[in-house]
PDB file of N, CA and C in Angstrom:
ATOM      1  N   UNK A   1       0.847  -1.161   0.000  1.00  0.00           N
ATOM      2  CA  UNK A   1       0.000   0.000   0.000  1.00  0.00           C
ATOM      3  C   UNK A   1       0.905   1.241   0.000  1.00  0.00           C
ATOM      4  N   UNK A   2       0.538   2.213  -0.880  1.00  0.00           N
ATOM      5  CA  UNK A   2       1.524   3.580  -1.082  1.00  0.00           C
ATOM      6  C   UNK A   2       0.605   4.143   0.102  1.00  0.00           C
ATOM      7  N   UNK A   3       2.011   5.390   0.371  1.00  0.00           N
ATOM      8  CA  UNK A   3       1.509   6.494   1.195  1.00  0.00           C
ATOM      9  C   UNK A   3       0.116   7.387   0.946  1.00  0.00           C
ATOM     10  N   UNK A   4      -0.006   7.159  -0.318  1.00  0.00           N
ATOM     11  CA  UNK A   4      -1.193   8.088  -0.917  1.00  0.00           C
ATOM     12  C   UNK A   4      -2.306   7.254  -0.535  1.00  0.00           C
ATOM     13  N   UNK A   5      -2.384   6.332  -0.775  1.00  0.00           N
ATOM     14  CA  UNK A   5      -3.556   5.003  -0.679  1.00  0.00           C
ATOM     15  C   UNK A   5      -3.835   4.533   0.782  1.00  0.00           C
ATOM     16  N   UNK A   6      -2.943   5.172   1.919  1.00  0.00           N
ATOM     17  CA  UNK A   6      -3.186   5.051   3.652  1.00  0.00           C
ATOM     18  C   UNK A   6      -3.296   6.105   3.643  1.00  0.00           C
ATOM     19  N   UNK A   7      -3.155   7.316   3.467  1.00  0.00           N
ATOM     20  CA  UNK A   7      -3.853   8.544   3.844  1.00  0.00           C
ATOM     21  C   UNK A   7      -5.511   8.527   2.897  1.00  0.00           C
ATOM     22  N   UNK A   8      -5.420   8.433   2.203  1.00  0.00           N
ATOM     23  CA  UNK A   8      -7.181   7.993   1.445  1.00  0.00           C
ATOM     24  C   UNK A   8      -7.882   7.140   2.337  1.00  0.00           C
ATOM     25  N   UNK A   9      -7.289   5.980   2.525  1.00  0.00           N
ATOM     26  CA  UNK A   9      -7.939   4.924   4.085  1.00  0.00           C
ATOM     27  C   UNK A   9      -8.357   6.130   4.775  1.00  0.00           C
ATOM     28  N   UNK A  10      -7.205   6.495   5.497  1.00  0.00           N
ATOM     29  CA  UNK A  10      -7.411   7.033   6.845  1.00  0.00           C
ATOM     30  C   UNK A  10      -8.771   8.394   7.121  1.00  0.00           C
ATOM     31  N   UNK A  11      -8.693   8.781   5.643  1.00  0.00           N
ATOM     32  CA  UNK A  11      -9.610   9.796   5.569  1.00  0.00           C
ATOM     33  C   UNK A  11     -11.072   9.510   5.045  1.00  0.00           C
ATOM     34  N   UNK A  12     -11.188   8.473   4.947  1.00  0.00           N
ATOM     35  CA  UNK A  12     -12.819   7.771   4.336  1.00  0.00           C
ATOM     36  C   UNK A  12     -12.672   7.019   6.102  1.00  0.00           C
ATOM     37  N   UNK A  13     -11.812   5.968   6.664  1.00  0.00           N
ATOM     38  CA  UNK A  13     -12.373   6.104   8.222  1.00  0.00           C
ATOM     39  C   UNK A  13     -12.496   7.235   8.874  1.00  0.00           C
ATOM     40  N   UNK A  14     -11.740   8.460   8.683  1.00  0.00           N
ATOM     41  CA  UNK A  14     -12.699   9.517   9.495  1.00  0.00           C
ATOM     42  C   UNK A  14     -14.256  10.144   9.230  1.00  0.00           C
ATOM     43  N   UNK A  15     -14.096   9.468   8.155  1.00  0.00           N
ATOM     44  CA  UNK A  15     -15.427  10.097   7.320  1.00  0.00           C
ATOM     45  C   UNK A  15     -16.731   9.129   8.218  1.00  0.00           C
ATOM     46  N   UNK A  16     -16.109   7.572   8.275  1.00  0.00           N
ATOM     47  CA  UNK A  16     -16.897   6.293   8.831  1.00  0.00           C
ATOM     48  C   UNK A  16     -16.897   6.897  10.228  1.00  0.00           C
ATOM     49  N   UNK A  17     -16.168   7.065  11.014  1.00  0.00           N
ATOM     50  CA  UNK A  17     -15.666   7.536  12.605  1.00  0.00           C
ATOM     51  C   UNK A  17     -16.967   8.592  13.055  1.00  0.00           C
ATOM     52  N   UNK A  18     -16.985   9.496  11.692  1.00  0.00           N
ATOM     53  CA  UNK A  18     -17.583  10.974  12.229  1.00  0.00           C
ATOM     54  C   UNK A  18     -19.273  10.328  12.174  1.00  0.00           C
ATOM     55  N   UNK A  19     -19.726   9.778  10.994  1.00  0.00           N
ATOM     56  CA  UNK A  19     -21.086   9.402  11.050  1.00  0.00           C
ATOM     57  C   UNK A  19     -21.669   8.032  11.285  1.00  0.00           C
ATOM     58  N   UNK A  20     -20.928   7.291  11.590  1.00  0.00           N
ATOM     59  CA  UNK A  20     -20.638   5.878  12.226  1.00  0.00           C
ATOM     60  C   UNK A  20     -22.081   5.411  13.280  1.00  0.00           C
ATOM     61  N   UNK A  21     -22.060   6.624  14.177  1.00  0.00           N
ATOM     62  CA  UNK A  21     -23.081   6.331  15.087  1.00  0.00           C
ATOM     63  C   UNK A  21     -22.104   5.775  16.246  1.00  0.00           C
ATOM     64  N   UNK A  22     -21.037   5.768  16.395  1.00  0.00           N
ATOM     65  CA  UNK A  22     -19.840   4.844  17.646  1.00  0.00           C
ATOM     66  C   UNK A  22     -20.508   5.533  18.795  1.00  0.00           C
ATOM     67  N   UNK A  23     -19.748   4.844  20.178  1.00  0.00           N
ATOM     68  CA  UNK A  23     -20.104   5.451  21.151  1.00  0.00           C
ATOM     69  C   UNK A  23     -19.070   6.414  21.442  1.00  0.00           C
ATOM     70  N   UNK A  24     -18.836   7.671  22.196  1.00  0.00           N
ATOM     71  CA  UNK A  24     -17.673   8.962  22.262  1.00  0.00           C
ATOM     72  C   UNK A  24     -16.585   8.243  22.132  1.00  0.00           C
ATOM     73  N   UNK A  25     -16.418   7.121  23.050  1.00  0.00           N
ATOM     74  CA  UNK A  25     -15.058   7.181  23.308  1.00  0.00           C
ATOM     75  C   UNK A  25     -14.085   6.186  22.228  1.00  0.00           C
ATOM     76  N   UNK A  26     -15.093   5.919  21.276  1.00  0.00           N
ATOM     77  CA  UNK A  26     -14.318   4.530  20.400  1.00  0.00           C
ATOM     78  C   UNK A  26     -14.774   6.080  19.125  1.00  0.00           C
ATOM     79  N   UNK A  27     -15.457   6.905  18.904  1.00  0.00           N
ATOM     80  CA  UNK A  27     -15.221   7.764  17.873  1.00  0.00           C
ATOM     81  C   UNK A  27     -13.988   8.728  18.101  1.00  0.00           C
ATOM     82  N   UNK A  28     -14.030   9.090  18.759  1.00  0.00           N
ATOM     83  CA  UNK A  28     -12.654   9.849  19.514  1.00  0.00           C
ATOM     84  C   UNK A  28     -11.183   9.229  19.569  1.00  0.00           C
ATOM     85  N   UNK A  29     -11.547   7.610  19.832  1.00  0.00           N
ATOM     86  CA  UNK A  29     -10.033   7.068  19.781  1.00  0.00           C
ATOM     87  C   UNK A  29      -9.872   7.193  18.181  1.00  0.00           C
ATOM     88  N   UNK A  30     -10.926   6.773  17.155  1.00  0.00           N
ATOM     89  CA  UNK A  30     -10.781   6.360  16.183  1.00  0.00           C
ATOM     90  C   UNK A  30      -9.636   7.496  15.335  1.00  0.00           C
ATOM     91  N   UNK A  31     -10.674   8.961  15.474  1.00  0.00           N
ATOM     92  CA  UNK A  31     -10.429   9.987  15.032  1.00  0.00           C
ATOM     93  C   UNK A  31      -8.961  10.503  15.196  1.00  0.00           C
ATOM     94  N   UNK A  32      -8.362  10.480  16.666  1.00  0.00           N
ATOM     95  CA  UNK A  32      -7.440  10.975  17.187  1.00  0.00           C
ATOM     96  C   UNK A  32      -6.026   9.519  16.348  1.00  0.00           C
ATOM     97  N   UNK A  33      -6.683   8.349  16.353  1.00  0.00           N
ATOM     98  CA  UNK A  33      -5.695   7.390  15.694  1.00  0.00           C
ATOM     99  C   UNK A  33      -5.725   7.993  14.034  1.00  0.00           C
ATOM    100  N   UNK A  34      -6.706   8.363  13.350  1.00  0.00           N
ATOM    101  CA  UNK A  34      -6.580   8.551  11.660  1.00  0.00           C
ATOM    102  C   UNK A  34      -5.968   9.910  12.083  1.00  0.00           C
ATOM    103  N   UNK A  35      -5.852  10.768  12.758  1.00  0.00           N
ATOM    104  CA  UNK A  35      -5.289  11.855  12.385  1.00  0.00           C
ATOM    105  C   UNK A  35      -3.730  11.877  12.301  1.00  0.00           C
ATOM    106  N   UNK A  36      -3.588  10.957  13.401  1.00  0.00           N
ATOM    107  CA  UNK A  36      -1.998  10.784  13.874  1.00  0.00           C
ATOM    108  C   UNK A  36      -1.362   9.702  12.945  1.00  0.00           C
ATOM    109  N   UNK A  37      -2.275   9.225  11.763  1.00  0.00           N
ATOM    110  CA  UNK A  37      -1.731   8.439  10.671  1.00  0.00           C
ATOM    111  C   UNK A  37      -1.184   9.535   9.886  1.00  0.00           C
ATOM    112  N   UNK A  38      -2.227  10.142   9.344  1.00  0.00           N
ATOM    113  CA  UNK A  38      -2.561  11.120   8.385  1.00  0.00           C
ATOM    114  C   UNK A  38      -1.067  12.090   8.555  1.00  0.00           C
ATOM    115  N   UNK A  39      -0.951  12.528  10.411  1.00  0.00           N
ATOM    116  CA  UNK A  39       0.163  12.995  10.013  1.00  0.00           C
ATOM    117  C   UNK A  39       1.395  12.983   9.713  1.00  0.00           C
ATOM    118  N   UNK A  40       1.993  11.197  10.172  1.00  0.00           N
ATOM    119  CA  UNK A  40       2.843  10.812   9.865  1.00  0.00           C
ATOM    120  C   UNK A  40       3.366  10.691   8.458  1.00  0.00           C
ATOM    121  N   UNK A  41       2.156  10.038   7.976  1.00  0.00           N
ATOM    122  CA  UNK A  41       2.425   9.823   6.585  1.00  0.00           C
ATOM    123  C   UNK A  41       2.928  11.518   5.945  1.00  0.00           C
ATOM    124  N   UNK A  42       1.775  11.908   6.089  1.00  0.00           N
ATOM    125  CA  UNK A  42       2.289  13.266   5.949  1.00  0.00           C
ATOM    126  C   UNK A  42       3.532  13.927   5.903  1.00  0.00           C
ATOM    127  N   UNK A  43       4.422  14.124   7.119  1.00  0.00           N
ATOM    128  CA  UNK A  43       5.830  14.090   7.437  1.00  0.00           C
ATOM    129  C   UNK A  43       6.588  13.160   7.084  1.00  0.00           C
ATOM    130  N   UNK A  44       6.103  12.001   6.383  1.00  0.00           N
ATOM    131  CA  UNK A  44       7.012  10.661   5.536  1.00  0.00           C
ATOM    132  C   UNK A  44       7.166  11.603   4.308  1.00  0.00           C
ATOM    133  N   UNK A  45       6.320  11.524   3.731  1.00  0.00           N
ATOM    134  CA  UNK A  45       5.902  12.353   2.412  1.00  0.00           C
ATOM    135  C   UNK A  45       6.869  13.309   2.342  1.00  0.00           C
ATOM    136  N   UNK A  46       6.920  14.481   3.309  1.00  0.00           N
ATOM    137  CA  UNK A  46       7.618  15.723   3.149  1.00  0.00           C
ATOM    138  C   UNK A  46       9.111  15.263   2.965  1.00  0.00           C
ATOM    139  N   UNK A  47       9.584  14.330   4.041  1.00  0.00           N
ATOM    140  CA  UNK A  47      10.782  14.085   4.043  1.00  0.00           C
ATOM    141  C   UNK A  47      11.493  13.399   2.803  1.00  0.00           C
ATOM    142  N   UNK A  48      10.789  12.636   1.996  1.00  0.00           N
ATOM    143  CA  UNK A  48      11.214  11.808   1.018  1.00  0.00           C
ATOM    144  C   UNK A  48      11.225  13.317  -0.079  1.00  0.00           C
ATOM    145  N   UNK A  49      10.120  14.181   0.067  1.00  0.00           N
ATOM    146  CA  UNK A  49      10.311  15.451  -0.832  1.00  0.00           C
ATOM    147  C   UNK A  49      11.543  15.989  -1.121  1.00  0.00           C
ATOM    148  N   UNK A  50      11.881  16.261   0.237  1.00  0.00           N
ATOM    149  CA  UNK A  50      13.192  17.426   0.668  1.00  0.00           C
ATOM    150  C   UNK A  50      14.186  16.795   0.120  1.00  0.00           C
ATOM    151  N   UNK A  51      14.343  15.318   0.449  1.00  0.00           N
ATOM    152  CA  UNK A  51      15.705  14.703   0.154  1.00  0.00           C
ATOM    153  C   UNK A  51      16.141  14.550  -1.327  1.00  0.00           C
ATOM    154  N   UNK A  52      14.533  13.965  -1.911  1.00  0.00           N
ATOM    155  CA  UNK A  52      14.682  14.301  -3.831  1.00  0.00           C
ATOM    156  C   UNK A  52      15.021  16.005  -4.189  1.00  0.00           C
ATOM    157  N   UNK A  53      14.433  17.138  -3.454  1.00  0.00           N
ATOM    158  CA  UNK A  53      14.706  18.109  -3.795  1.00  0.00           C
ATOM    159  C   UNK A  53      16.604  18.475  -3.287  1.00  0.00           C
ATOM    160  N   UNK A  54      17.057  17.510  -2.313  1.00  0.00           N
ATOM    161  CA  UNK A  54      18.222  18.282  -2.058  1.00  0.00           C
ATOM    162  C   UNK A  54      19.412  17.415  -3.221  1.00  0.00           C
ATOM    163  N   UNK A  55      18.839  16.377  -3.651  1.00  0.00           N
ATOM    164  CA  UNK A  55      19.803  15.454  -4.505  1.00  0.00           C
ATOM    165  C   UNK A  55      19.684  16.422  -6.325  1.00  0.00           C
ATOM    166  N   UNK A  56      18.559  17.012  -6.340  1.00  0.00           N
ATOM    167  CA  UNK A  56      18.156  17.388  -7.417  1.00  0.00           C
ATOM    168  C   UNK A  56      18.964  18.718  -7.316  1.00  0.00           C
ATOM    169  N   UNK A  57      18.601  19.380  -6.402  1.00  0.00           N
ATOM    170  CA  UNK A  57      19.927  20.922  -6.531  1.00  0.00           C
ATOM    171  C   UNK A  57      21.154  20.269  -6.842  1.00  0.00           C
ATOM    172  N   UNK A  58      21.496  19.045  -6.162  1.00  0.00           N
ATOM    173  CA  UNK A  58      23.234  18.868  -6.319  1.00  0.00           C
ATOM    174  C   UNK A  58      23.483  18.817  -7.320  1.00  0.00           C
ATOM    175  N   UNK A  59      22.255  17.898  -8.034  1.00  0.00           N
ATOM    176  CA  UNK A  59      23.369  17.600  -9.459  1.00  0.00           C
ATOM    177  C   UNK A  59      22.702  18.820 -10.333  1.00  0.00           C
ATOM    178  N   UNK A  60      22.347  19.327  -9.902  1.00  0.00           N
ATOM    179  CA  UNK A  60      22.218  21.001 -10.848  1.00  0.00           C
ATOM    180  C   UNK A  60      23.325  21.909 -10.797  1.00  0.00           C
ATOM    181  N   UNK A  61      24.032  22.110  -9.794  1.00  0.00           N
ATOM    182  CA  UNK A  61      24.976  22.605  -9.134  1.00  0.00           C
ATOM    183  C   UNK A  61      26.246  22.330 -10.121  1.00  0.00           C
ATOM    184  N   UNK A  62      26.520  20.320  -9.898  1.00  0.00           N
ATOM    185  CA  UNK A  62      27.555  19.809 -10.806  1.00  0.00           C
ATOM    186  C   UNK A  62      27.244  20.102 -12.462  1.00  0.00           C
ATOM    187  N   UNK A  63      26.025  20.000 -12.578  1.00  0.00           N
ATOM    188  CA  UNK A  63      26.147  20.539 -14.396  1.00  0.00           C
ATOM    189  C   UNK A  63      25.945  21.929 -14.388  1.00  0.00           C
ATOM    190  N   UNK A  64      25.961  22.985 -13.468  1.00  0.00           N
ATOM    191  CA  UNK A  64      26.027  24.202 -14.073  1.00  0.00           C
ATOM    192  C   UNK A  64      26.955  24.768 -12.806  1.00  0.00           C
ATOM    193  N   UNK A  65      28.522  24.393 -12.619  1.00  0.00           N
ATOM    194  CA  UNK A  65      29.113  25.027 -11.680  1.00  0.00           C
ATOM    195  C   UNK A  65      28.621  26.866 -11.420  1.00  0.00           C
ATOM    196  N   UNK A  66      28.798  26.854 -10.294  1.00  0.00           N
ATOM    197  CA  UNK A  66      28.431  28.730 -10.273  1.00  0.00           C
ATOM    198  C   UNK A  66      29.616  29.154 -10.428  1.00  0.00           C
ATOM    199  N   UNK A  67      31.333  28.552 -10.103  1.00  0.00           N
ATOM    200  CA  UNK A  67      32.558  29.319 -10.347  1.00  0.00           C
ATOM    201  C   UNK A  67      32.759  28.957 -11.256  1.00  0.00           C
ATOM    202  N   UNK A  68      33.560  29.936 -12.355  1.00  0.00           N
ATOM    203  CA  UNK A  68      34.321  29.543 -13.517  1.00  0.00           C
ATOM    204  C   UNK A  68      35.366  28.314 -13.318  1.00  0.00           C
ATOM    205  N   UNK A  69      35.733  27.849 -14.035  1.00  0.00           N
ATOM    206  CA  UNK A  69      36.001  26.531 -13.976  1.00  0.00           C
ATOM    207  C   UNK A  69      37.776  26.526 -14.573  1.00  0.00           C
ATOM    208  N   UNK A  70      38.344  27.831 -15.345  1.00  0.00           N
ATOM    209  CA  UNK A  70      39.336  28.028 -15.408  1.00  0.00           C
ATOM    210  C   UNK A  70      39.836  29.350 -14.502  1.00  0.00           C
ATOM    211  N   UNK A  71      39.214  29.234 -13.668  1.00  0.00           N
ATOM    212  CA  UNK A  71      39.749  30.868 -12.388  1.00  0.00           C
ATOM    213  C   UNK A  71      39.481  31.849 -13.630  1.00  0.00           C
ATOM    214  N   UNK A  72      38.736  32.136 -14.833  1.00  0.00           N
ATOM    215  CA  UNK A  72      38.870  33.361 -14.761  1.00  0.00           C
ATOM    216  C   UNK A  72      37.654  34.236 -14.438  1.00  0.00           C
ATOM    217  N   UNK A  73      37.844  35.397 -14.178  1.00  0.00           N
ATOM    218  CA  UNK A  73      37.076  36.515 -13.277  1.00  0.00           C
ATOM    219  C   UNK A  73      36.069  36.719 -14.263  1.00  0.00           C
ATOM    220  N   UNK A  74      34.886  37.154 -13.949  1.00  0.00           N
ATOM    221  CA  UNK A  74      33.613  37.403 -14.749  1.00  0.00           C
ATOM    222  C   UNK A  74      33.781  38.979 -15.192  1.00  0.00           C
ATOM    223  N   UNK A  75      33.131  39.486 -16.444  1.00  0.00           N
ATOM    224  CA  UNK A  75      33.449  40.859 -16.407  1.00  0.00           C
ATOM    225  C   UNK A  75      32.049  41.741 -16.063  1.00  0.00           C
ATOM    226  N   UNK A  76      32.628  42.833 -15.293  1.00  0.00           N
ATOM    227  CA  UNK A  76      31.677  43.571 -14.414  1.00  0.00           C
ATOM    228  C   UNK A  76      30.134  43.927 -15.380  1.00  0.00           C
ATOM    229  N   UNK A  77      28.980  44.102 -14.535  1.00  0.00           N
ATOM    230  CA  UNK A  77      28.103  44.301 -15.386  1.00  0.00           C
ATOM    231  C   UNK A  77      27.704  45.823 -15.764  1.00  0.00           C
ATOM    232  N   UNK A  78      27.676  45.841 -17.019  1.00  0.00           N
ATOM    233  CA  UNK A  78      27.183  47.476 -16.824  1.00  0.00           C
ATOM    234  C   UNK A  78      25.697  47.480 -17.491  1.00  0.00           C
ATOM    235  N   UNK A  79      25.958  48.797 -16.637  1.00  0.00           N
ATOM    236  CA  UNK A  79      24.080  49.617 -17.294  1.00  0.00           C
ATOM    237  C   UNK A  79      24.415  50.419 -17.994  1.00  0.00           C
TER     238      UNK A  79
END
């Protein structure tokens, strides 16, 4: 099961949780358990983001160095 496909779960059982008819305290556990899925996954998600986004600057970096590559100096810009 992908991350996308347990946060969809988790949010059709809150949907079941909220109009269910449960008694408080088994709607409340339910709710307070899908949220604390929802946010993990969530923060899984972000993290796998950041790390593709920080591998993706690098090798942008290596194919477009920002220093000249034979030391020589850039020439000044004019207006």
């Amino acid at each position: 099961m992908t991350k996308y496909t347990a946060i969809i779960f988790l949010g059709v059982l809150v949907i079941i949780a909220a109009i269910g008819g449960f008694p408080s305290w088994f709607r409340t556990t339910l709710l307070v358990a899908s949220g604390l899925g929802i946010v993990v996954l969530a923060y899984l998600s972000s993290v796998m983001y950041c790390s593709n986004c920080k591998k993706l600057i690098e090798d942008a970096e290596q194919a477009l160095p920002s220093s000249p590559a034979n030391g020589a100096t850039t020439p000044p810009l004019v207006r």
